[in-house]
C-alpha atoms as a PDB file:
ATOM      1  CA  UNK A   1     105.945  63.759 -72.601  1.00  0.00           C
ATOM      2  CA  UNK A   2     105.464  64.848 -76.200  1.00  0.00           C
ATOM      3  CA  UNK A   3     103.704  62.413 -76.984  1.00  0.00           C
ATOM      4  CA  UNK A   4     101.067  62.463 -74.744  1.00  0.00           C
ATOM      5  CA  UNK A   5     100.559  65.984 -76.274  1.00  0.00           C
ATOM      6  CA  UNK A   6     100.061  64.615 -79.764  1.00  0.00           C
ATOM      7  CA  UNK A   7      97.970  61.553 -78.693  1.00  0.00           C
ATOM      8  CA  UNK A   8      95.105  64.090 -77.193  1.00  0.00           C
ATOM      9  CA  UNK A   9      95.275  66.059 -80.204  1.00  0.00           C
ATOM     10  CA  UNK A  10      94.913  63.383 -82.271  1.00  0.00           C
ATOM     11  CA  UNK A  11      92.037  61.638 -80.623  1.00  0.00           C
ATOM     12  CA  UNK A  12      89.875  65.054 -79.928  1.00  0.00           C
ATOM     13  CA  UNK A  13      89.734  65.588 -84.222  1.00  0.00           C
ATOM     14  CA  UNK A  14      87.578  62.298 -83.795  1.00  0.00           C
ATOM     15  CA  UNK A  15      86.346  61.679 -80.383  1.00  0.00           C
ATOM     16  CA  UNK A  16      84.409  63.436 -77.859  1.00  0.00           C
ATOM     17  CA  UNK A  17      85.751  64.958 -74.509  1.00  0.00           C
ATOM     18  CA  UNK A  18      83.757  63.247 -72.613  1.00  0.00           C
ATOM     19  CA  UNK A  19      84.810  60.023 -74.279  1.00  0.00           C
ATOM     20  CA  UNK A  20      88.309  61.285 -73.769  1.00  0.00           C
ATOM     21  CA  UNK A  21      88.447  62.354 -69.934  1.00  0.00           C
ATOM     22  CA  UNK A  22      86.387  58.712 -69.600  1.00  0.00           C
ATOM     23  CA  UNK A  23      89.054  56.598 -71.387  1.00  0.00           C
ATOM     24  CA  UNK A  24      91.931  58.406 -69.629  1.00  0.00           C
ATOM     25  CA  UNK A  25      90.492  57.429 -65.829  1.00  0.00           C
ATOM     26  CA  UNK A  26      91.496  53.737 -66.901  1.00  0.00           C
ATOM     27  CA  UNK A  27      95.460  55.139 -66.401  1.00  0.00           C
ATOM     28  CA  UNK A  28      94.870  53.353 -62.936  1.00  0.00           C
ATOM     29  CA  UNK A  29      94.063  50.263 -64.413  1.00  0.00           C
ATOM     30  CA  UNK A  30      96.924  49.510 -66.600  1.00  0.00           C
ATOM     31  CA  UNK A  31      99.354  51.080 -64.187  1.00  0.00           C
ATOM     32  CA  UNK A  32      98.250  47.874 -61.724  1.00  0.00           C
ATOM     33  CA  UNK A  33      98.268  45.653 -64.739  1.00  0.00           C
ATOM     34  CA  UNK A  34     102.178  46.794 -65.975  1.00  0.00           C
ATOM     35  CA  UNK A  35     103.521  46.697 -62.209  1.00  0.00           C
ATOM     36  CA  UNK A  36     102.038  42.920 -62.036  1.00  0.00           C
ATOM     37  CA  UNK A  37     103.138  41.749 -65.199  1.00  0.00           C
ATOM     38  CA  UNK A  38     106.335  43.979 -65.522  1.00  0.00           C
ATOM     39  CA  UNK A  39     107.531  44.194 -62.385  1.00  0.00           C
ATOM     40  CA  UNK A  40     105.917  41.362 -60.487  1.00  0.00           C
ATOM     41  CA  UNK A  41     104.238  43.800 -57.637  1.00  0.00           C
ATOM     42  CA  UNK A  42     101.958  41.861 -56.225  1.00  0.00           C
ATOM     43  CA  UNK A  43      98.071  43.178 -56.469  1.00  0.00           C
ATOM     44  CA  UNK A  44      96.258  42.966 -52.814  1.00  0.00           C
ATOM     45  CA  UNK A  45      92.692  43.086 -52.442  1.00  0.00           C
ATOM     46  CA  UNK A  46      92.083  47.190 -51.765  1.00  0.00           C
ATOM     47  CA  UNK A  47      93.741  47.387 -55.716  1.00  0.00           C
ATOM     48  CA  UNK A  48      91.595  44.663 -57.110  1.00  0.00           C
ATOM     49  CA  UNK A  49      88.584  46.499 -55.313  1.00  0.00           C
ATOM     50  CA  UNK A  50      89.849  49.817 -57.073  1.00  0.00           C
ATOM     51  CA  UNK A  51      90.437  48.026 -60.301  1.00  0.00           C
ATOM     52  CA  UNK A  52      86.999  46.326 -60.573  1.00  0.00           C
ATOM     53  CA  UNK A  53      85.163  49.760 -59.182  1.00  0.00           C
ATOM     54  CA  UNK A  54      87.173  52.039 -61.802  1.00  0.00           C
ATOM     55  CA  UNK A  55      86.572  49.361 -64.481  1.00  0.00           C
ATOM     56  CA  UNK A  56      82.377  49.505 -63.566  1.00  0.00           C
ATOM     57  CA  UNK A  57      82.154  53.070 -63.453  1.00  0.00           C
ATOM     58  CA  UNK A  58      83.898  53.799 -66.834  1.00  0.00           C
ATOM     59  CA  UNK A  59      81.228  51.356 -68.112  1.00  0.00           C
ATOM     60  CA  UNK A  60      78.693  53.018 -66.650  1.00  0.00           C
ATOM     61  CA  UNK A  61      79.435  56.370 -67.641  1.00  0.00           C
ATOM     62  CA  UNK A  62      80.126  55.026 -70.928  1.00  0.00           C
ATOM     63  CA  UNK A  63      76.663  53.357 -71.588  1.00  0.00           C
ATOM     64  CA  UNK A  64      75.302  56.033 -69.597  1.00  0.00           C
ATOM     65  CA  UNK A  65      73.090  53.526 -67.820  1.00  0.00           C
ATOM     66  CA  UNK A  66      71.546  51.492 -70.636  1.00  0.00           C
ATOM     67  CA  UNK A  67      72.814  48.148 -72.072  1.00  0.00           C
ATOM     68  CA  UNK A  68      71.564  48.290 -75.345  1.00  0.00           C
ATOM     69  CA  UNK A  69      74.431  51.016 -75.948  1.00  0.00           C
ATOM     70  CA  UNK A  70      77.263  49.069 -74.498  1.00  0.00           C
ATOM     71  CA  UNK A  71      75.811  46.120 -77.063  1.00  0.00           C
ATOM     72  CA  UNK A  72      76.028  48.742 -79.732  1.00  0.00           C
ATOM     73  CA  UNK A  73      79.303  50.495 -79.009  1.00  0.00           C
ATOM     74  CA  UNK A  74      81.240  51.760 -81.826  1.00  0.00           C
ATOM     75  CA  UNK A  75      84.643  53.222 -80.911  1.00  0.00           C
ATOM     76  CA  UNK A  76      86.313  55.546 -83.224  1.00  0.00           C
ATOM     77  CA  UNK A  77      89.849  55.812 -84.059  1.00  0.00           C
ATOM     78  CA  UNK A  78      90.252  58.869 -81.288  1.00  0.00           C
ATOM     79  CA  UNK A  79      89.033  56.457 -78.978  1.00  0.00           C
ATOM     80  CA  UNK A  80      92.194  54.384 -79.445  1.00  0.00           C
ATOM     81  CA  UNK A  81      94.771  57.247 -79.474  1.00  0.00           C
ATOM     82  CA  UNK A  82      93.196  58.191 -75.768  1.00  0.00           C
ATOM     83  CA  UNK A  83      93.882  54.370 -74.895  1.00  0.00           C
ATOM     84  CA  UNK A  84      97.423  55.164 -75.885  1.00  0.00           C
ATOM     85  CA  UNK A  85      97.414  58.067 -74.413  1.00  0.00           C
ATOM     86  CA  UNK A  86      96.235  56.556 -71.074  1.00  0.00           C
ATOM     87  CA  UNK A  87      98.888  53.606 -71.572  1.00  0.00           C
ATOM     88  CA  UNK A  88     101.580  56.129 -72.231  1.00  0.00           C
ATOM     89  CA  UNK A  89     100.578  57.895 -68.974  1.00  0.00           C
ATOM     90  CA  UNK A  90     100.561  54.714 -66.985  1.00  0.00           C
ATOM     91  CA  UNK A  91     104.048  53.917 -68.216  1.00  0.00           C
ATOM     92  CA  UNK A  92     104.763  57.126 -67.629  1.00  0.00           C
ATOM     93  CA  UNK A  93     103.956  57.002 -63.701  1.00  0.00           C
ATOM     94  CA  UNK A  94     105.780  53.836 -63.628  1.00  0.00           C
ATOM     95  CA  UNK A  95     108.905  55.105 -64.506  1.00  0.00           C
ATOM     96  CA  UNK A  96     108.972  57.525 -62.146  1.00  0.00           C
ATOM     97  CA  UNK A  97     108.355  55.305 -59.398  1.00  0.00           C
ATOM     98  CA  UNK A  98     111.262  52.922 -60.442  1.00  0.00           C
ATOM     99  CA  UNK A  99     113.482  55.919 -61.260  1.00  0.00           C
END
């Protein structure tokens, strides 16, 4: 798990923490999405329901309650190294299921 390592350090040189612990909660959401699409688990309603809830709340806490921010949004490049890190952590979990 190196990597996951290096992908923190490189997003906090341009990111906040709080954007960082914020982007890694969506780990939950592409571990559903990879099992479906990889691995043809089927998704019931209780993990649509926790998909759709953990999708809302990251918005939430990301426009911190007002739309005009999500309209303006600007992510930086750290922002994208957490989404790999959160990827990478959801493949991660995977594996260890299967394995």
């Amino acid at each position: 798990m190196v990597y996951a390592e290096l992908f923190h350090f490189l997003a906090g040189e341009t990111t906040t923490v709080t954007n960082m612990g914020i982007i890694y909660t969506s780990s939950p959401v592409f571990i559903i999405l990879i099992s479906y699409f990889f691995f043809k688990e089927k998704i019931n309603l209780s993990k649509i329901l926790g998909l759709i809830i953990c999708l809302v709340g990251v918005f939430i806490i990301i426009i911190k309650g007002d739309l005009n921010l999500l309209i303006n949004l600007q992510f930086t490049i750290g922002d994208l190294w957490m989404l790999a890190a959160a990827i990478g952590w959801a493949l991660y979990s995977i594996y260890l299921f299967w394995n």
